[in-house]
C-alpha atoms as a PDB file:
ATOM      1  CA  UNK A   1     279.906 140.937-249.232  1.00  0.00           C
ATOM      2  CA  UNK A   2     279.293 142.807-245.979  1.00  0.00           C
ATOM      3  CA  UNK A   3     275.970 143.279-244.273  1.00  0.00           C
ATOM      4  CA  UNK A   4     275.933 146.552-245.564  1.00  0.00           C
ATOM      5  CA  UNK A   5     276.306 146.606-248.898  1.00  0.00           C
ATOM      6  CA  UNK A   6     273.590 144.133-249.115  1.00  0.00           C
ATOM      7  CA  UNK A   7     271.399 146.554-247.526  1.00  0.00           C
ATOM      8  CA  UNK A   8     272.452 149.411-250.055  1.00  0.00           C
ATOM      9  CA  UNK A   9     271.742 146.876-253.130  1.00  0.00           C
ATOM     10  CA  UNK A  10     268.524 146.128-251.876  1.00  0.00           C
ATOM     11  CA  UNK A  11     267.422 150.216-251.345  1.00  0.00           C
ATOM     12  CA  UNK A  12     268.795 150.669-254.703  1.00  0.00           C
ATOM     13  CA  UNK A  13     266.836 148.105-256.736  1.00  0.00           C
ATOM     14  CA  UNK A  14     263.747 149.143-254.383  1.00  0.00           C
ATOM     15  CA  UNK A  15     264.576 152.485-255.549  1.00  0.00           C
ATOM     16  CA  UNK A  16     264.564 151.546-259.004  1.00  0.00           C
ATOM     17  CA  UNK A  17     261.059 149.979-259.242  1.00  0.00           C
ATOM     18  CA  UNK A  18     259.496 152.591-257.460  1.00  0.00           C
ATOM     19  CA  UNK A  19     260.873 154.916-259.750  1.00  0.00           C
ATOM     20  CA  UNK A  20     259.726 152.874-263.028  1.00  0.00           C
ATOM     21  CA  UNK A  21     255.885 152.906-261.385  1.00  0.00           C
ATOM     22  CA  UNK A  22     256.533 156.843-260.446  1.00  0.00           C
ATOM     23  CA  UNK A  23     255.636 156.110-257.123  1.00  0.00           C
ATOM     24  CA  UNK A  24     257.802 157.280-254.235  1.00  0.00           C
ATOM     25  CA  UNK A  25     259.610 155.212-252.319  1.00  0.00           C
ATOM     26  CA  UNK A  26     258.348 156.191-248.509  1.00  0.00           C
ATOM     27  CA  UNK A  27     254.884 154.823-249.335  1.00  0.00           C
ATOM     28  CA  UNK A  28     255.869 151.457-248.572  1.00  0.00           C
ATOM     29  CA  UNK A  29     256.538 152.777-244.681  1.00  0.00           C
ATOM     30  CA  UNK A  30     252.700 154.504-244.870  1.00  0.00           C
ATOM     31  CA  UNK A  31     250.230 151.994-245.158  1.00  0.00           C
ATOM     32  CA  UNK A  32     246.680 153.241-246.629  1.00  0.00           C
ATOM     33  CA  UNK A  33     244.599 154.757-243.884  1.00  0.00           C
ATOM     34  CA  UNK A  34     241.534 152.220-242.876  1.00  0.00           C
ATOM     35  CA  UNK A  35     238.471 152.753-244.894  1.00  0.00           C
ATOM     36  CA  UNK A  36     234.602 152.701-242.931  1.00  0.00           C
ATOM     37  CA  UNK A  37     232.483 150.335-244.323  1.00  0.00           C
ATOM     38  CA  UNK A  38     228.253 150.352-244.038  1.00  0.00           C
ATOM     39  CA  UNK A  39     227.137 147.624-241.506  1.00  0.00           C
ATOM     40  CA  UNK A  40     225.925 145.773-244.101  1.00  0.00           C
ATOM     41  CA  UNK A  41     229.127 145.163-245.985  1.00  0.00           C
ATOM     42  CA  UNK A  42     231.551 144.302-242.931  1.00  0.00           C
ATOM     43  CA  UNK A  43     228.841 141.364-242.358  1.00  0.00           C
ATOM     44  CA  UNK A  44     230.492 138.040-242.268  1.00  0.00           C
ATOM     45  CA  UNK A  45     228.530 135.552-244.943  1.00  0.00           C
ATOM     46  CA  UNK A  46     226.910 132.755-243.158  1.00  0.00           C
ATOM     47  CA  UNK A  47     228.716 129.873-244.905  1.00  0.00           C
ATOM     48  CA  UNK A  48     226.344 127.511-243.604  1.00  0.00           C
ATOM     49  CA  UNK A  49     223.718 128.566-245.571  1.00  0.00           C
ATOM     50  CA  UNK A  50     224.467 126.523-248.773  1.00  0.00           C
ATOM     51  CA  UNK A  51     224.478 122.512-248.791  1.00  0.00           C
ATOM     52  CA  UNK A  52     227.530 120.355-249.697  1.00  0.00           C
ATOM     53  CA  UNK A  53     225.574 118.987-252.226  1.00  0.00           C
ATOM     54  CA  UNK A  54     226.206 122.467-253.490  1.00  0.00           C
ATOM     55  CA  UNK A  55     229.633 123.187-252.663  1.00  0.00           C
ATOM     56  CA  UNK A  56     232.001 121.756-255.324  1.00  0.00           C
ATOM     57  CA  UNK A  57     235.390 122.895-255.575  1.00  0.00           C
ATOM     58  CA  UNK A  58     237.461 120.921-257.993  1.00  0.00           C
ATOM     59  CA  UNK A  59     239.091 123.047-260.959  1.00  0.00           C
ATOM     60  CA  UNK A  60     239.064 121.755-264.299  1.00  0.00           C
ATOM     61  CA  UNK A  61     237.030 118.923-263.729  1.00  0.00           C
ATOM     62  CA  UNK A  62     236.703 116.372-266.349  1.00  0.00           C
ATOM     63  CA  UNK A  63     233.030 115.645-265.748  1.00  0.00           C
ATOM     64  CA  UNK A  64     231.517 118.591-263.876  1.00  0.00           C
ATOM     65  CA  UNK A  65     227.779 117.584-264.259  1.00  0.00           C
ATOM     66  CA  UNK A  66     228.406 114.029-263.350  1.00  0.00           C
ATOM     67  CA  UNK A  67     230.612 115.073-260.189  1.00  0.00           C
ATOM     68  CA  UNK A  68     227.704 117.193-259.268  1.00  0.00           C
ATOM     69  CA  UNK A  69     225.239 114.414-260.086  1.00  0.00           C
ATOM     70  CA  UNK A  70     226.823 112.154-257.618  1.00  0.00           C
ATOM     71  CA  UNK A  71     226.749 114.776-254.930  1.00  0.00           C
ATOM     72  CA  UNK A  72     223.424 115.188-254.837  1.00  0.00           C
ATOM     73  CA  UNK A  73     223.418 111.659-253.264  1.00  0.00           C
ATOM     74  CA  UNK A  74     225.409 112.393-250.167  1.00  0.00           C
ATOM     75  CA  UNK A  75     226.673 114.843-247.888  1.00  0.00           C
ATOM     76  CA  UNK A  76     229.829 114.022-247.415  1.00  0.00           C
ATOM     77  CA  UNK A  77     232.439 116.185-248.209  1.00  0.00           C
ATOM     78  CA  UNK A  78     233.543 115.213-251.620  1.00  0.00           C
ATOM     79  CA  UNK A  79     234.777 117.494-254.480  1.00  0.00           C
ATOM     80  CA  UNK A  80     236.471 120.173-252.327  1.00  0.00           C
ATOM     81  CA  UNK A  81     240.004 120.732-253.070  1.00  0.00           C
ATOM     82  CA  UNK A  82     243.188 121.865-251.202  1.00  0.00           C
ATOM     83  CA  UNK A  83     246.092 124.315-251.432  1.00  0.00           C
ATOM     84  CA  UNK A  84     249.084 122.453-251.653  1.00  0.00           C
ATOM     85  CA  UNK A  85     248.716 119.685-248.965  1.00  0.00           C
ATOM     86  CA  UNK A  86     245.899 121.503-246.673  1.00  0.00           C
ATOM     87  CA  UNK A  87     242.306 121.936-247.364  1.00  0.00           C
ATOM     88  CA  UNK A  88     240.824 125.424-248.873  1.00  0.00           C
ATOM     89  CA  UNK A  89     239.908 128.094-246.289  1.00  0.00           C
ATOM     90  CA  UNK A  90     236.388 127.797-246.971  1.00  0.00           C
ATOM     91  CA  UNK A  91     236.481 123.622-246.910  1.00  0.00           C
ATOM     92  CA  UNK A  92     237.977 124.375-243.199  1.00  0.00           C
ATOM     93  CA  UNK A  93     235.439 126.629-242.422  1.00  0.00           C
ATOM     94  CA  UNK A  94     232.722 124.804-243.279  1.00  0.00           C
ATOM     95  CA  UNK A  95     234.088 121.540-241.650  1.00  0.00           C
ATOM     96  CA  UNK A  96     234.805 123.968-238.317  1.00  0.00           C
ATOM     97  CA  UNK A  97     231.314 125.444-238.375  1.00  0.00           C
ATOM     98  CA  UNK A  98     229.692 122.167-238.794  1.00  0.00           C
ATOM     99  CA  UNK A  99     231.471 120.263-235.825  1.00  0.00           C
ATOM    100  CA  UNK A 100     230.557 123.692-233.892  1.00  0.00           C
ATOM    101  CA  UNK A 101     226.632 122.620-234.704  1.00  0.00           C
ATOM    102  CA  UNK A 102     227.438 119.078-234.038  1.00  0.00           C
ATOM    103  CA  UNK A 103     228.946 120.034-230.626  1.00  0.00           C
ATOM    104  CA  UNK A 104     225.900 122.151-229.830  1.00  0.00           C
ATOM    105  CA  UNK A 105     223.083 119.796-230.353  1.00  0.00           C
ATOM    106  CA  UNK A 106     225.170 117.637-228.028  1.00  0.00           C
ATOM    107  CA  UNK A 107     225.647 119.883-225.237  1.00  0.00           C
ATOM    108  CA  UNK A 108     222.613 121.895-225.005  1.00  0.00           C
ATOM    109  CA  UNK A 109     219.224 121.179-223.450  1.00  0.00           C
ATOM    110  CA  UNK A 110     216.158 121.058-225.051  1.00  0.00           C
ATOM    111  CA  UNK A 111     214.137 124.309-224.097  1.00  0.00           C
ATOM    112  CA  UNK A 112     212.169 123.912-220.691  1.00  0.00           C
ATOM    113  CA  UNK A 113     209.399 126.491-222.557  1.00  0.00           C
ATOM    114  CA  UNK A 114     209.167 124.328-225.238  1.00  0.00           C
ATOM    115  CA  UNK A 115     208.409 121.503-222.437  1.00  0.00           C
ATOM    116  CA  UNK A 116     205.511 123.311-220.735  1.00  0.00           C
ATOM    117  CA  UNK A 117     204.198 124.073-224.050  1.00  0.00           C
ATOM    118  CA  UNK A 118     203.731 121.231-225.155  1.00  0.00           C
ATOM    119  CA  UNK A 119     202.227 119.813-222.144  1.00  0.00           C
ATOM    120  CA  UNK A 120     205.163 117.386-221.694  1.00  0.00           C
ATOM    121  CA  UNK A 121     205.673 116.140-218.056  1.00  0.00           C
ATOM    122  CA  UNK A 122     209.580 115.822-217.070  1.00  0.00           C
ATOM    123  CA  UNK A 123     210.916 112.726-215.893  1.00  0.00           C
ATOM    124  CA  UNK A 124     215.081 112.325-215.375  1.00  0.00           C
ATOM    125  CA  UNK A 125     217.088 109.057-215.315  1.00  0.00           C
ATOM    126  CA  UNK A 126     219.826 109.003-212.778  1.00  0.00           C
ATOM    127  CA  UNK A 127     221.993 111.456-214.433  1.00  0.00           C
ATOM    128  CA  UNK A 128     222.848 114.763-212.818  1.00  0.00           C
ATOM    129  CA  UNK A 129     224.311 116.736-215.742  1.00  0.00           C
ATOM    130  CA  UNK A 130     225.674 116.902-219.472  1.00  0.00           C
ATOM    131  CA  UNK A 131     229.356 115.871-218.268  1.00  0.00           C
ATOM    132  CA  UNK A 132     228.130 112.945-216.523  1.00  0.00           C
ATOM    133  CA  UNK A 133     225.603 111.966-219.477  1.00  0.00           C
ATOM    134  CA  UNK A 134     228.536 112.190-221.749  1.00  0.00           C
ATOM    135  CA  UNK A 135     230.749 109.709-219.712  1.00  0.00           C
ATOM    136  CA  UNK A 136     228.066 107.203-218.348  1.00  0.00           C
ATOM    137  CA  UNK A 137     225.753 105.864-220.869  1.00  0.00           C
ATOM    138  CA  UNK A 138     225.279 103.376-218.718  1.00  0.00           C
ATOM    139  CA  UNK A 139     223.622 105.664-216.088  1.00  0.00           C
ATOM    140  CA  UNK A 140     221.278 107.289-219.191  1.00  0.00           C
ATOM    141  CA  UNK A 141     219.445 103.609-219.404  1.00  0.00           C
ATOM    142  CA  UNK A 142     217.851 103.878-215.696  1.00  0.00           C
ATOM    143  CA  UNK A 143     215.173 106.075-214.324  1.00  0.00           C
ATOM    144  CA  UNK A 144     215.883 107.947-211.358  1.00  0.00           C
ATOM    145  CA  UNK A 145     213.412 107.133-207.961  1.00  0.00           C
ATOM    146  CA  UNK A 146     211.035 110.221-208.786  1.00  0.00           C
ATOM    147  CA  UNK A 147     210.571 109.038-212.854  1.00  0.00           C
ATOM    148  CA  UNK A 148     209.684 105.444-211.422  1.00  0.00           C
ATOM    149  CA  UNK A 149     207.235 106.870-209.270  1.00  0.00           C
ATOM    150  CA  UNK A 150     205.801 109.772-211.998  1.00  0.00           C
ATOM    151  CA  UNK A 151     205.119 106.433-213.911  1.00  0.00           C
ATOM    152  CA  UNK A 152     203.132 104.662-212.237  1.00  0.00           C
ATOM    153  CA  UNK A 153     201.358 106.879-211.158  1.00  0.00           C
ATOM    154  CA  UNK A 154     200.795 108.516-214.709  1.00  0.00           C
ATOM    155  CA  UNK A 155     199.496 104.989-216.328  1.00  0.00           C
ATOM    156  CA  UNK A 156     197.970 102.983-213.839  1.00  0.00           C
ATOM    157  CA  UNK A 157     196.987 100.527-216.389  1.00  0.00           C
ATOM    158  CA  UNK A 158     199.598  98.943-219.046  1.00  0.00           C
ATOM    159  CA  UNK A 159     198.928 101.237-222.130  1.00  0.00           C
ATOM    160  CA  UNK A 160     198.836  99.951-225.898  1.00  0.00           C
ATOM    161  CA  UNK A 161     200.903 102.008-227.120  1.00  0.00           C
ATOM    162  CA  UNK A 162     203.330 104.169-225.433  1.00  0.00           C
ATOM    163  CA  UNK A 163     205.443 106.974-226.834  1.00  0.00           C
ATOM    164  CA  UNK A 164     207.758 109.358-225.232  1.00  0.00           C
ATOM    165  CA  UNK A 165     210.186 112.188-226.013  1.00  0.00           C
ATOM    166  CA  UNK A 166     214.063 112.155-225.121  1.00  0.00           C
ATOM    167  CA  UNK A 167     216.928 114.431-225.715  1.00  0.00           C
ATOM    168  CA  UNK A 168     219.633 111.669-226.634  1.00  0.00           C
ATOM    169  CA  UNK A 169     222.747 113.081-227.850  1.00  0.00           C
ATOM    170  CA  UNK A 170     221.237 116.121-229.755  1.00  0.00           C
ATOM    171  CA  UNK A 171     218.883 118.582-228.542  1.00  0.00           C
ATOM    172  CA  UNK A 172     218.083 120.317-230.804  1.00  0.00           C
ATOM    173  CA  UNK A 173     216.660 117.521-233.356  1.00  0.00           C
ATOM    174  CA  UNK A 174     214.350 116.603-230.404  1.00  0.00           C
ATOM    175  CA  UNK A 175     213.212 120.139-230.130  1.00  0.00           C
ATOM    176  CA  UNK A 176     213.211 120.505-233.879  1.00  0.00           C
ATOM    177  CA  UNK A 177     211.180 116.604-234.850  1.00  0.00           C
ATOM    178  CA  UNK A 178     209.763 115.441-231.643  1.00  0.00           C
ATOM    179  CA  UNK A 179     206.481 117.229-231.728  1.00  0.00           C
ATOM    180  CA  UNK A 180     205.285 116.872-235.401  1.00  0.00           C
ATOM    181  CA  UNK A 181     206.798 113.286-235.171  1.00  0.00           C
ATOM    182  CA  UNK A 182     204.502 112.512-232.003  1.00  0.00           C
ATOM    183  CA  UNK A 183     201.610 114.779-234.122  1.00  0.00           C
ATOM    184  CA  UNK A 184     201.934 112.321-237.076  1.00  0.00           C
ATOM    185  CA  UNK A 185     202.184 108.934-234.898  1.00  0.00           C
ATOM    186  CA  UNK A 186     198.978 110.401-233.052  1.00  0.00           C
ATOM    187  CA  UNK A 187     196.957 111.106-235.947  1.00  0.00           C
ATOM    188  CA  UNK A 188     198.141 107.630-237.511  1.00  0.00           C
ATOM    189  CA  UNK A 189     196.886 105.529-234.812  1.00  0.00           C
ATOM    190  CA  UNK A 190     193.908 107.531-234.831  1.00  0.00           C
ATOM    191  CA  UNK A 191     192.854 106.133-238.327  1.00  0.00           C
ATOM    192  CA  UNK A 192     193.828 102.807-237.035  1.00  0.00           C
ATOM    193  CA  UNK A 193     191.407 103.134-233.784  1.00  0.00           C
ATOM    194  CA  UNK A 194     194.769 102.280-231.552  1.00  0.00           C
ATOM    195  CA  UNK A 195     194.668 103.950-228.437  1.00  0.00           C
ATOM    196  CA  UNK A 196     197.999 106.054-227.791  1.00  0.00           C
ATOM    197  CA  UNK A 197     198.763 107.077-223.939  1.00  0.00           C
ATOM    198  CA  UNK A 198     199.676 111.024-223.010  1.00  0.00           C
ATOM    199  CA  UNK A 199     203.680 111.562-223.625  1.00  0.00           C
ATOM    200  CA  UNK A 200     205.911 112.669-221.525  1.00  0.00           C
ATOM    201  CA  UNK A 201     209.604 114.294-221.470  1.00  0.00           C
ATOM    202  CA  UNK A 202     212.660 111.691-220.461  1.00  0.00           C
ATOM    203  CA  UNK A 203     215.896 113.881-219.395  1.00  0.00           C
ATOM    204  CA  UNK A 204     219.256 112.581-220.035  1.00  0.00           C
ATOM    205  CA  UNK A 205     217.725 109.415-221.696  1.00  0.00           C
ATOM    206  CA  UNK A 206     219.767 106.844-223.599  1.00  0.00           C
ATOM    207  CA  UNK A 207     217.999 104.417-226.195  1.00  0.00           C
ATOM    208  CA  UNK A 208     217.730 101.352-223.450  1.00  0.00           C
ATOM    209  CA  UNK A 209     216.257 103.605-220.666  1.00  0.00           C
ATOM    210  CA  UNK A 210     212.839 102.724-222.913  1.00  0.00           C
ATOM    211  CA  UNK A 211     213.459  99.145-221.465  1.00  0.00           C
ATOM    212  CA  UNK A 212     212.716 100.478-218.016  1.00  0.00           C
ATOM    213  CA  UNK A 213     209.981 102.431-219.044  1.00  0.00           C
ATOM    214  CA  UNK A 214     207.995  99.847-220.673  1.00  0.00           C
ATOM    215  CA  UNK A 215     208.613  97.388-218.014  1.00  0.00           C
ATOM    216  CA  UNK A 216     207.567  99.886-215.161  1.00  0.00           C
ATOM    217  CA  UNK A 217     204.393 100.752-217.106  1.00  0.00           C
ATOM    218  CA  UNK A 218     203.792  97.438-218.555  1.00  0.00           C
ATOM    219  CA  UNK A 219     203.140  98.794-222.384  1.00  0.00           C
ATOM    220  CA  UNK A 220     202.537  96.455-225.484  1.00  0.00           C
ATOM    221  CA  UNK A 221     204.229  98.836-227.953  1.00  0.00           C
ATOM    222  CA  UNK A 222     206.908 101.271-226.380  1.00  0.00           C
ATOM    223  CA  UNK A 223     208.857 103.941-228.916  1.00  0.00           C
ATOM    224  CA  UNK A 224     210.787 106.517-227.867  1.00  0.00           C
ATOM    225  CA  UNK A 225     211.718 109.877-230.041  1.00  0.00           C
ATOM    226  CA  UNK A 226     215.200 110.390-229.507  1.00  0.00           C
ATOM    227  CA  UNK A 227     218.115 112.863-230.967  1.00  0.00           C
ATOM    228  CA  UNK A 228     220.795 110.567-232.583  1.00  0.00           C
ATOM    229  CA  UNK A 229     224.516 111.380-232.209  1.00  0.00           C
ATOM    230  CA  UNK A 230     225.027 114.277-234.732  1.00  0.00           C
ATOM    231  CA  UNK A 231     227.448 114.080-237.514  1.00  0.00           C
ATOM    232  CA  UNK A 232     228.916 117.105-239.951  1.00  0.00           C
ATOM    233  CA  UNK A 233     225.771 116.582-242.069  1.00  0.00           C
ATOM    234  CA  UNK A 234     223.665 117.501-239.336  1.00  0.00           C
ATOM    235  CA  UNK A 235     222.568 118.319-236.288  1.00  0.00           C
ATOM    236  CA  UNK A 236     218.707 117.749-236.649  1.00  0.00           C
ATOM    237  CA  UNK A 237     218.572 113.708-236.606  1.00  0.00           C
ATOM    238  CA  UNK A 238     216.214 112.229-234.641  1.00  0.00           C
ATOM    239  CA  UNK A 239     215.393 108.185-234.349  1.00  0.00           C
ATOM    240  CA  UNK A 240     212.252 105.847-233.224  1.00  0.00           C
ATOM    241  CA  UNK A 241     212.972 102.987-231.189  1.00  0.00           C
ATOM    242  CA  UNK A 242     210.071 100.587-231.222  1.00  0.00           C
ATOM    243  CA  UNK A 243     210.217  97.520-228.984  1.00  0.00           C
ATOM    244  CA  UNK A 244     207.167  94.959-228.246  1.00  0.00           C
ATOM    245  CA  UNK A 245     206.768  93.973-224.645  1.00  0.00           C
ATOM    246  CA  UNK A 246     210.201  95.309-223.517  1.00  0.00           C
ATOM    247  CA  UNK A 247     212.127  94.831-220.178  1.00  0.00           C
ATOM    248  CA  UNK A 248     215.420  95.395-218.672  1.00  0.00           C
ATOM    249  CA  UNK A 249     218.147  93.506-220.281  1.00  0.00           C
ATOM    250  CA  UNK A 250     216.628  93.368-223.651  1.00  0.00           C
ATOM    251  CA  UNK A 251     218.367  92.552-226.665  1.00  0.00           C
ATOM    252  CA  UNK A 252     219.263  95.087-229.047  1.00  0.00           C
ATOM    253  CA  UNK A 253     218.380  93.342-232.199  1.00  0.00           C
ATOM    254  CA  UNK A 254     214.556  93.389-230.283  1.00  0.00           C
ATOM    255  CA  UNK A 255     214.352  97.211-231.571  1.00  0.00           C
ATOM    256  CA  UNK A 256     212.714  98.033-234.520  1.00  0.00           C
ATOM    257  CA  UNK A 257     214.573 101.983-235.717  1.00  0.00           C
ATOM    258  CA  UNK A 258     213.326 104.421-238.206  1.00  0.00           C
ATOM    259  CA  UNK A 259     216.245 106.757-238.284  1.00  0.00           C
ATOM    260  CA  UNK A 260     217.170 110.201-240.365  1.00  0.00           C
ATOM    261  CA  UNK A 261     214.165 111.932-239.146  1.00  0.00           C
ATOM    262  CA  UNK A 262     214.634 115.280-240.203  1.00  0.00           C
ATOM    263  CA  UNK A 263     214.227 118.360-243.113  1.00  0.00           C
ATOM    264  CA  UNK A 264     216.692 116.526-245.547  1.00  0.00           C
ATOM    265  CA  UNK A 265     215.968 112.859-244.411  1.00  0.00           C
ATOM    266  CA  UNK A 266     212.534 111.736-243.797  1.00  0.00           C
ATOM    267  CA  UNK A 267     210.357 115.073-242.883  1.00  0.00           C
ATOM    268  CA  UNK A 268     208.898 114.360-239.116  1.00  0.00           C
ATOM    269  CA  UNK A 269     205.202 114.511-240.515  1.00  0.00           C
ATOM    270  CA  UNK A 270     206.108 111.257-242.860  1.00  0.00           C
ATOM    271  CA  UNK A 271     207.995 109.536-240.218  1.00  0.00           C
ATOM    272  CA  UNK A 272     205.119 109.944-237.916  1.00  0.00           C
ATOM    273  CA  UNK A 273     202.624 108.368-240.354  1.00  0.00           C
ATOM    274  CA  UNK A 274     205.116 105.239-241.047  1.00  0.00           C
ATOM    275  CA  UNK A 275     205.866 105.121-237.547  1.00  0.00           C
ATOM    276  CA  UNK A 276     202.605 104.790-236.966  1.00  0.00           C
ATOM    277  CA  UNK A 277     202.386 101.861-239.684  1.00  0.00           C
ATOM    278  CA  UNK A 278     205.023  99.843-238.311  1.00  0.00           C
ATOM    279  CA  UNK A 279     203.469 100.008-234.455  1.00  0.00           C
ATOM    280  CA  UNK A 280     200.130  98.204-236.048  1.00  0.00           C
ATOM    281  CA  UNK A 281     201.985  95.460-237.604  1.00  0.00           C
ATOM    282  CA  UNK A 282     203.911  95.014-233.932  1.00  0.00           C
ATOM    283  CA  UNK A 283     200.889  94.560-232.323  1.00  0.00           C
ATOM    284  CA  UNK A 284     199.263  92.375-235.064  1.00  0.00           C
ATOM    285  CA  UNK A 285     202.484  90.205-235.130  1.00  0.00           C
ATOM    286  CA  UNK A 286     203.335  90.430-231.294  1.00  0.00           C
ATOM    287  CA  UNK A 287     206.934  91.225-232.131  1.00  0.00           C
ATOM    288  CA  UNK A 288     209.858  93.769-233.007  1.00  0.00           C
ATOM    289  CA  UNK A 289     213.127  94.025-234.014  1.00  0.00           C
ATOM    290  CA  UNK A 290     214.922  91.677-236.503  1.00  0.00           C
ATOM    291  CA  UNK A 291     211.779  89.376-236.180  1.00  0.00           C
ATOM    292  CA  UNK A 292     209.434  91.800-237.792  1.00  0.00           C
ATOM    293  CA  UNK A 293     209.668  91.747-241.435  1.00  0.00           C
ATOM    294  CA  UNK A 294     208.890  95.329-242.866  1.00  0.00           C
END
């Protein structure tokens, strides 16, 4: 059969079915002229608004409430579903938006204003920029000549308790914990008549940099506030390293960590007054880390 008797089949049956619906054949070649819609209904739903405890995809579940029950205990991305051997649209949305967040509390910078408002002084390890922070964390665990100098001349006396502010590797949960955090460890120590010294703003800072810190000023108790690498859960984390009479070269296990500091983990208030907690029983027992029973 030639090429174009095929075609002529083809317009016939075409023909046919257009005839059965009454509908003319041509309208296939004019497509439906674009309709206006009001602002409000061409605007794109923000489909990070729900949780993923929420989101459950899974048709003709067996168990629906206890698939639902178990979700509530993690957010990790179970009961979507696929079509055929890919993920949903919306699973691949929501996974794209959330590494979008996840790369954003990495790569931005906590807001100067919010700095200067809070009376935070800036200090910078030896780090020049994001790209180099990203590639040498072994350059984010020393201050640069100007910190070392800020420092000493900030606490001329060892303090008893020292606690500081970094960005880590997100941002945005220092910007979004750091202050009620420091608010609730302030107010803590308060009650416990424990002297805390004045803050201050570390740029660039990895975890260990606190070594250098507490050596340089000489502090008893020395905990940092710092963003933790974000995940797809969230982008808000924030930890507190606690060490007791730390130095460069100290042991990791020497760090006592509250961790999950944030509107769905432990709210910043609450992790301030615990924090708090745990930095009198460091000073009482003259040790941190794995050594300190909690």
């Amino acid at each position: 059969m030639n090429d174009d008797r095929i075609k002529r089949l083809i317009e016939d049956v075409i023909k046919e079915y257009y005839q059965e619906k009454e509908e003319a054949p041509k309208a296939m070649d004019k497509p439906s002229p674009a309709k206006a819609c009001p602002a409000e209904a061409c605007t794109a739903e923000d489909i990070t608004h729900y949780r993923m405890e929420d989101f459950f995809q899974v048709p003709h579940s067996e168990n629906k409430e206890a698939y639902l029950n178990y979700k509530k205990s993690t957010p990790a991305r179970v009961g979507i579903w696929r079509a055929g051997p890919r993920y949903t649209t919306a699973t691949m949305l929501r996974f794209r938006a959330d590494h979008a967040i996840a790369q954003d509390a990495v790569f931005s910078h906590v807001s100067e204003d919010l700095i200067e408002e809070k009376g935070w002084q800036t200090l910078q390890t030896v780090i020049v920029d994001k790209d180099e922070y990203i590639t040498r964390p072994d350059l984010g665990r020393v201050l640069n000549d100007e910190a070392l100098d800020a420092l000493k001349k900030m606490y001329p006396q060892a303090p008893k308790v020292l606690v500081y502010v970094s960005d880590g590797l997100s941002s945005i949960a220092a910007e979004t914990n750091a202050y009620d955090t420091f608010k609730g460890i302030e107010l803590g120590l308060q009650a416990k008549q424990i002297p805390l010294a004045k803050p201050f703003f570390l740029k660039y800072g990895r975890v260990p940099a606190m070594d250098h810190v507490a050596e340089v000023t000489g502090a008893e108790v020395t905990a940092v506030l710092i963003g933790e690498r974000p995940g797809l859960a969230t982008g808000e984390s924030m930890s507190c390293y606690m060490i007791y009479k730390g130095k460069v070269g100290n042991q990791e296990s020497l760090r006592t960590v509250v961790s999950n500091i944030h509107k769905s983990g432990t709210p910043a208030i609450e992790a301030g007054a615990y924090i708090a907690d745990i930095i009198q029983k460091i000073l009482a027992e003259k040790k941190s880390g794995v050594d300190l029973k909690l």
